[in-house]
Protein backbone atom coordinates (compact mmCIF):
# COMPACT_ATOMS: atom_id res chain seq x y z
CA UNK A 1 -29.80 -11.70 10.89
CA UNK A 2 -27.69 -8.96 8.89
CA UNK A 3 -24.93 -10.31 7.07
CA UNK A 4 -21.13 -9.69 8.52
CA UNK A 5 -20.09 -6.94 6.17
CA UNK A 6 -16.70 -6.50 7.92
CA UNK A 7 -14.77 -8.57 5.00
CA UNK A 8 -12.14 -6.00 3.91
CA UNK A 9 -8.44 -6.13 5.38
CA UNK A 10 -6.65 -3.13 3.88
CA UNK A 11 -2.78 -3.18 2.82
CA UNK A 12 -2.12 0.44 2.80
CA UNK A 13 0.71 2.30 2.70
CA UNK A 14 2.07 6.10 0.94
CA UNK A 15 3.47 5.03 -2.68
CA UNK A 16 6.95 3.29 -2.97
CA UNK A 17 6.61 2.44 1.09
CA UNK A 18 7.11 -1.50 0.76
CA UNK A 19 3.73 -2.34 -0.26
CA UNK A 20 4.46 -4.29 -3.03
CA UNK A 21 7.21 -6.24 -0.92
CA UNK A 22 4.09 -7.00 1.29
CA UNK A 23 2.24 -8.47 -1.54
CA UNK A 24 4.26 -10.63 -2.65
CA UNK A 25 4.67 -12.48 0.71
CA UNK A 26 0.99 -12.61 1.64
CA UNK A 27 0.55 -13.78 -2.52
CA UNK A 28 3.56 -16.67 -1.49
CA UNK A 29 1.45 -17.55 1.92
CA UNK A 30 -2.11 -17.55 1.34
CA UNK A 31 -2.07 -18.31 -2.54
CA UNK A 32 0.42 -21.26 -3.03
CA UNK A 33 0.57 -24.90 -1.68
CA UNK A 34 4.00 -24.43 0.11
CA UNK A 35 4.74 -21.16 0.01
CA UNK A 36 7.27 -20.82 -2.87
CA UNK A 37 6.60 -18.59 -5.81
CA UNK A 38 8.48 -17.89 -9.18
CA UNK A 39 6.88 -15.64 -11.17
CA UNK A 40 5.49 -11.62 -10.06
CA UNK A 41 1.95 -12.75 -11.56
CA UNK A 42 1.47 -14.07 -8.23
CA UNK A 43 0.97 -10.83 -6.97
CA UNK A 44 -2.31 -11.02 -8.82
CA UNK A 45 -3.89 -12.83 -5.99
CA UNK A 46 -4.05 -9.09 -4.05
CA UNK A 47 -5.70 -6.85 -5.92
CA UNK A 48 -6.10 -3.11 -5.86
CA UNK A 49 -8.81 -1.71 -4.56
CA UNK A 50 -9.47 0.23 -7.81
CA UNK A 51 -10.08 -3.07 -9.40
CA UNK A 52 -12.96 -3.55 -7.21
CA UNK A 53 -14.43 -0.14 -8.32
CA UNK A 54 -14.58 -1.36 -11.67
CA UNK A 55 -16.60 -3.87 -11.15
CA UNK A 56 -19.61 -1.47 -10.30
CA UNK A 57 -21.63 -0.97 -13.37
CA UNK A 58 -21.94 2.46 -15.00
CA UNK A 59 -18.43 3.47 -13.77
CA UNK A 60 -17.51 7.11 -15.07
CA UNK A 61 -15.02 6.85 -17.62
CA UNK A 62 -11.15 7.89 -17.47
CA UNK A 63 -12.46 10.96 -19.58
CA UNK A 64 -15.16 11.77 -16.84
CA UNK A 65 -12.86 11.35 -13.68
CA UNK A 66 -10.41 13.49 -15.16
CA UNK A 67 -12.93 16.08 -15.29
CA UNK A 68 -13.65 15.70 -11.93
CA UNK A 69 -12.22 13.28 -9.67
CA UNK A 70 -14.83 13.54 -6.52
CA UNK A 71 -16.73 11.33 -8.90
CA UNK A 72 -14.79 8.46 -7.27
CA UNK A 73 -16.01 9.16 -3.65
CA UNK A 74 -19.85 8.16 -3.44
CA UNK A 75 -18.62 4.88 -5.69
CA UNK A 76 -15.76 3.53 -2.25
CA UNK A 77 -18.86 2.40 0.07
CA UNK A 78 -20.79 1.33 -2.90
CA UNK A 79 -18.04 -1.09 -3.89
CA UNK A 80 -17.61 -2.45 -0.55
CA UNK A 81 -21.41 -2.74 -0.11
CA UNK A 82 -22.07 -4.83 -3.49
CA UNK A 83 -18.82 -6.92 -3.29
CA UNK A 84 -19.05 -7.80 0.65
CA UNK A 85 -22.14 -10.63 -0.21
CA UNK A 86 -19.73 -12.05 -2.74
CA UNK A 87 -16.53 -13.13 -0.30
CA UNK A 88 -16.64 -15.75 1.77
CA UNK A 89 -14.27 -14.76 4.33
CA UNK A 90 -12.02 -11.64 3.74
CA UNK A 91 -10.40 -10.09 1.01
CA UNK A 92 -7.08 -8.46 1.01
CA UNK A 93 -6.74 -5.07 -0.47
CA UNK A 94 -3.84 -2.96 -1.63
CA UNK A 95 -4.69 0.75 -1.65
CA UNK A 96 -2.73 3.79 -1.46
CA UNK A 97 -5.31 6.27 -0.73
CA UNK A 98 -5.79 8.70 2.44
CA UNK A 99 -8.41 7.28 4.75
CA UNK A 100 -10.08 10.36 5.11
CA UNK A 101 -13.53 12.02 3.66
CA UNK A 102 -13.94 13.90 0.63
CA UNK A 103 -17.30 15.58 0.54
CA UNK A 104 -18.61 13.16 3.50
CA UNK A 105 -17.49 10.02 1.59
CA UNK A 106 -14.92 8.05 3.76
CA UNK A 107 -13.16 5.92 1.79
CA UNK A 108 -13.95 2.75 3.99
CA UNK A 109 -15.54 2.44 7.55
CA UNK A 110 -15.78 -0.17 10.60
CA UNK A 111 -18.63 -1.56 8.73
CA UNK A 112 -16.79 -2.88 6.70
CA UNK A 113 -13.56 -3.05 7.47
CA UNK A 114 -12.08 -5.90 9.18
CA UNK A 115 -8.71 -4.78 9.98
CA UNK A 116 -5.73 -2.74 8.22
CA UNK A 117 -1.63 -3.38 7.82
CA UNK A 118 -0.23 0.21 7.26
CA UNK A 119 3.35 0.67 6.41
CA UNK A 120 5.01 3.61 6.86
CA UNK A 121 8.35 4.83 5.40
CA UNK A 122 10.88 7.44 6.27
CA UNK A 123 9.75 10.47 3.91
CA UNK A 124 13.09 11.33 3.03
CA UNK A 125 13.64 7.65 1.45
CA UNK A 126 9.95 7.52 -0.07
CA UNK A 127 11.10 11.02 -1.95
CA UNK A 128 13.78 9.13 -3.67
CA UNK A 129 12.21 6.07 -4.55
CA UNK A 130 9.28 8.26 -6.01
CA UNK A 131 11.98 10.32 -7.99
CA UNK A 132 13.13 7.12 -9.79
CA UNK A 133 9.54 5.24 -10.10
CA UNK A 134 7.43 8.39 -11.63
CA UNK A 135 10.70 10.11 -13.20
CA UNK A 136 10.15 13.37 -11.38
CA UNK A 137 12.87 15.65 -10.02
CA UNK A 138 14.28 15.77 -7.06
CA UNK A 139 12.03 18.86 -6.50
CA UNK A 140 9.00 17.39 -7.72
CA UNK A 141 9.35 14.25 -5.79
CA UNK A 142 9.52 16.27 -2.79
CA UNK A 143 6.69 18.52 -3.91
CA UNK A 144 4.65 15.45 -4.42
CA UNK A 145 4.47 14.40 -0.85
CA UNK A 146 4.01 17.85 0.60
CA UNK A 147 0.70 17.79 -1.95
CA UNK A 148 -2.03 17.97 -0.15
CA UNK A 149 -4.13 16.94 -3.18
CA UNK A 150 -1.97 14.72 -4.83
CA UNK A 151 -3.58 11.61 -6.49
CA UNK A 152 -3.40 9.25 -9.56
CA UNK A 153 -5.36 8.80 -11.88
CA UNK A 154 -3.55 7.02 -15.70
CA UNK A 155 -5.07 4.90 -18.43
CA UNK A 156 -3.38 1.91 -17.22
CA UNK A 157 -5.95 2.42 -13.30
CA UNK A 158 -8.50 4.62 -14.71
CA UNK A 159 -10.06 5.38 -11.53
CA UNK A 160 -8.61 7.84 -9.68
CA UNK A 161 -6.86 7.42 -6.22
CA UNK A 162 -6.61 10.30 -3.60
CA UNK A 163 -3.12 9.93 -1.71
CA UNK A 164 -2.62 12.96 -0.50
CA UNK A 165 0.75 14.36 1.46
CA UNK A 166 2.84 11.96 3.65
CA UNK A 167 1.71 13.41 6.49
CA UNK A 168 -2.07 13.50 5.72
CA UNK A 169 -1.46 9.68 4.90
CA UNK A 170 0.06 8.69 7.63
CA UNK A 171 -2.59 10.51 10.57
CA UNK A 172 -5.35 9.56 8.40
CA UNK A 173 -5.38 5.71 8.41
CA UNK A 174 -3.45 6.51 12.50
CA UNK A 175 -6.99 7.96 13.12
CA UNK A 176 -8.96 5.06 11.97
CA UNK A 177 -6.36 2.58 14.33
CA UNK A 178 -8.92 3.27 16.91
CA UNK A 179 -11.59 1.98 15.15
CA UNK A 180 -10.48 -1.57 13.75
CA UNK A 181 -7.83 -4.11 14.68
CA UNK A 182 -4.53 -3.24 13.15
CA UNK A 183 -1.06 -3.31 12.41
CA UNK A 184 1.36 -0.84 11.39
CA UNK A 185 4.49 -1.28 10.46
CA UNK A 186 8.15 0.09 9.30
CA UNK A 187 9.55 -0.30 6.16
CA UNK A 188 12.89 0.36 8.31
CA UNK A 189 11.95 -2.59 10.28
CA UNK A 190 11.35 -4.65 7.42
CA UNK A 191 14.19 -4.10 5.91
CA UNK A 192 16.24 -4.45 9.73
CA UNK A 193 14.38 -7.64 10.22
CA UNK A 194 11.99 -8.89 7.97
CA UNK A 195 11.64 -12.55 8.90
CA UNK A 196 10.30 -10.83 12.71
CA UNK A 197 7.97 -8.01 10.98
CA UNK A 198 6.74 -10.47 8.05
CA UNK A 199 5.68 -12.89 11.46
CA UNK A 200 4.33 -10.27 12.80
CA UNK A 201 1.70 -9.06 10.11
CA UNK A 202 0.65 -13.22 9.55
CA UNK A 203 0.39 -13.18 13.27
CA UNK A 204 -2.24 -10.24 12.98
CA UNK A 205 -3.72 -11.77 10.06
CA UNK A 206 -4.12 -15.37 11.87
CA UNK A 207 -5.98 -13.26 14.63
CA UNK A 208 -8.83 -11.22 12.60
CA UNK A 209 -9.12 -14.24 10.41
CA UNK A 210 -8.65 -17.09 12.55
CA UNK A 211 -6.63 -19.79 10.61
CA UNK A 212 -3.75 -21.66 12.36
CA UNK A 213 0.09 -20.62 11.55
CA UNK A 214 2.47 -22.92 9.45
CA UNK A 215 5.58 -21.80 9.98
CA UNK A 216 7.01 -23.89 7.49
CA UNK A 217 4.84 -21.65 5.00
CA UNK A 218 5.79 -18.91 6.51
CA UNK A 219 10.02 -19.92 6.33
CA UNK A 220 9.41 -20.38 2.17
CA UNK A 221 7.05 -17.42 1.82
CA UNK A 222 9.61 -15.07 3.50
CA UNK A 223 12.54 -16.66 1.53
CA UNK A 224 10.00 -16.23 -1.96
CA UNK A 225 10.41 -12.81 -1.78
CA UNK A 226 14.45 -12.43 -1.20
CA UNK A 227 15.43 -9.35 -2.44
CA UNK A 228 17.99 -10.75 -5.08
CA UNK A 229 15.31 -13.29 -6.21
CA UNK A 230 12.39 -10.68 -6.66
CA UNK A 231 14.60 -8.61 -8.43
CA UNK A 232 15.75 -11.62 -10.93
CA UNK A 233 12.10 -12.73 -11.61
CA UNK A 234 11.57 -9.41 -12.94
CA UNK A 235 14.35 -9.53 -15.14
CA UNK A 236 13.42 -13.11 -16.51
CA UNK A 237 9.77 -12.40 -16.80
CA UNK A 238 9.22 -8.69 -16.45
CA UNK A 239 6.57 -6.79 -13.82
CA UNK A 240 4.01 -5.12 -15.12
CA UNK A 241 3.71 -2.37 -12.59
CA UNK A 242 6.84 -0.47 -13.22
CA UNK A 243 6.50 2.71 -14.52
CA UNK A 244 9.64 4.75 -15.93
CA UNK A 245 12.15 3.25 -13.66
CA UNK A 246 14.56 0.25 -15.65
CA UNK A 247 13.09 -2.32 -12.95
CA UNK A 248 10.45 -1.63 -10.38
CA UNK A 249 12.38 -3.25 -7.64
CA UNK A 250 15.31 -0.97 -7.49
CA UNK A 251 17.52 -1.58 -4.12
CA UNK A 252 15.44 -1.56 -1.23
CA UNK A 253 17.62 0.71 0.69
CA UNK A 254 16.95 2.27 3.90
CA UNK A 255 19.29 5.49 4.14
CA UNK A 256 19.74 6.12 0.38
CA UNK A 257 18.64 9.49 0.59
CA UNK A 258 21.73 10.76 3.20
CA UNK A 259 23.67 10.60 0.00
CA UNK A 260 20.98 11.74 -2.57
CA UNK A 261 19.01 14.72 -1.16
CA UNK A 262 20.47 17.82 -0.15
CA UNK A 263 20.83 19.42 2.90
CA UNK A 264 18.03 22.11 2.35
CA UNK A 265 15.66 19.55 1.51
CA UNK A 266 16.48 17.24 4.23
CA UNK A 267 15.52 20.04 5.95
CA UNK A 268 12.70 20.69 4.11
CA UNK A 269 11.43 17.74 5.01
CA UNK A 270 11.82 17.45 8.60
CA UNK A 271 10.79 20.87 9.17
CA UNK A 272 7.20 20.21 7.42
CA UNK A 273 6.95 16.73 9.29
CA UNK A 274 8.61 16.93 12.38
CA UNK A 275 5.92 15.75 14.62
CA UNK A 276 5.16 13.05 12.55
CA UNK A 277 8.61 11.88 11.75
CA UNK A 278 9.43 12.38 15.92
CA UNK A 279 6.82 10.02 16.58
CA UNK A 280 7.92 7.35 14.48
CA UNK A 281 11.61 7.57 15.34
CA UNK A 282 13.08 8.96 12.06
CA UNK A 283 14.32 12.50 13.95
């Protein structure tokens, strides 16, 4: 008898989409006794999927990915492989990486994947909330997610991620919704609604993973990650995954960018994504 291998559930999303948001909730629901939570360390509890990468031995170095970063390709299924004997039931992973192939290495498969949340954000808002989190222009921040090739790769996650543009983001993990259960979702809608969304993704969750629903839980978990609390916990005790920003939790705004991008980029924008952006109800 082979061994289930399918033990991955992927939180994906472009960068600055609401992923973090995400990860704090599931952190409040799965990882504390009722729920509550008081400190970002929580957050912990979900890891990256570049953490799992590092536990593979003879990892290239920051030094060697820099040189070439389809070094990190053969090593996705390898992770997944080695680390799927380990977990008893499923493991929860944040990644912002394409789901596509780089030199025939997909970056996860059905094999192992047990389902996906994906969550999507207008482009026009994710260029803002890029501008302020990397410190990049305007222009950059909307170069950035026309990149084709963009990726990360910094001391602090020294294996590289490939991210891609918006729009190769978005139709690459829409492609692999045919292949495993799934959910994806809007950060609009989060924003609009979250206590209906938030049910939503535990919903999904209680399905590929078959546990039982405590709403209770779910009340405290959803009022964990308030906006104005987040945002005060990070003043008290800091979050270590802002970047240039003053906080990493900025405003969580949904139109922000009618007052902060131009018209010629707006344009930009929804010229080079229409069909995309049609589809998910932001034209």
């Amino acid at each position: 008898v082979t061994m289930d291998s399918k033990k991955f559930i992927w939180l994906s999303s472009y960068p600055k989409s609401g992923n973090t948001m995400i990860r704090l909730f599931l952190s409040a629901y799965f990882f504390s006794k009722e729920g509550k939570i008081n400190s970002l360390k929580e957050i912990k509890h979900i890891s990256n999927f570049q953490n799992l990468l590092l536990t593979l031995p003879n990892m290239p170095s920051y030094e060697d990915f820099k040189k070439d970063l389809s070094k990190v390709c053969p090593l996705w299924l390898n992770a997944q492989e080695t680390n799927a004997p380990l977990i008893k039931k499923s493991l929860i992973l944040k990644t912002h990486s394409f789901m596509g192939k780089i030199n025939n290495y997909p970056l996860t498969s059905s094999k192992y994947t047990k389902g996906f949340i994906y969550i999507v954000r207008d482009p026009r808002s994710v260029c803002i909330s890029n501008m302020h989190h990397y410190n990049f222009s305007i222009n950059e921040s909307v170069k950035s997610i026309f990149d084709d090739k963009r990726f990360s790769l910094g001391l602090g996650a020294p294996v590289p991620e490939i991210i891609s543009s918006w729009k190769n983001h978005y139709l690459s993990w829409k492609k692999f919704s045919s292949e495993v259960p799934n959910i994806i979702v809007k950060y609009e809608d989060l924003i609009d609604n979250k206590e209906k969304e938030l049910e939503k993704i535990l919903k999904f969750l209680s399905l590929i993973n078959k546990f039982e629903l405590n709403l209770e839980k779910l009340k405290n978990s959803i009022n964990s990650i308030d906006f104005k609390k987040v945002k005060k916990m990070e003043e008290d005790k800091g979050f270590d995954e802002k970047l240039h920003g003053n906080s990493f939790f900025r405003k969580g705004l949904k139109d922000e960018w009618k007052n902060e991008l131009s018209k010629k980029l707006q344009f930009e924008i929804e010229k080079k994504f229409e069909n995309e952006m049609k589809e998910l109800g932001y034209i």
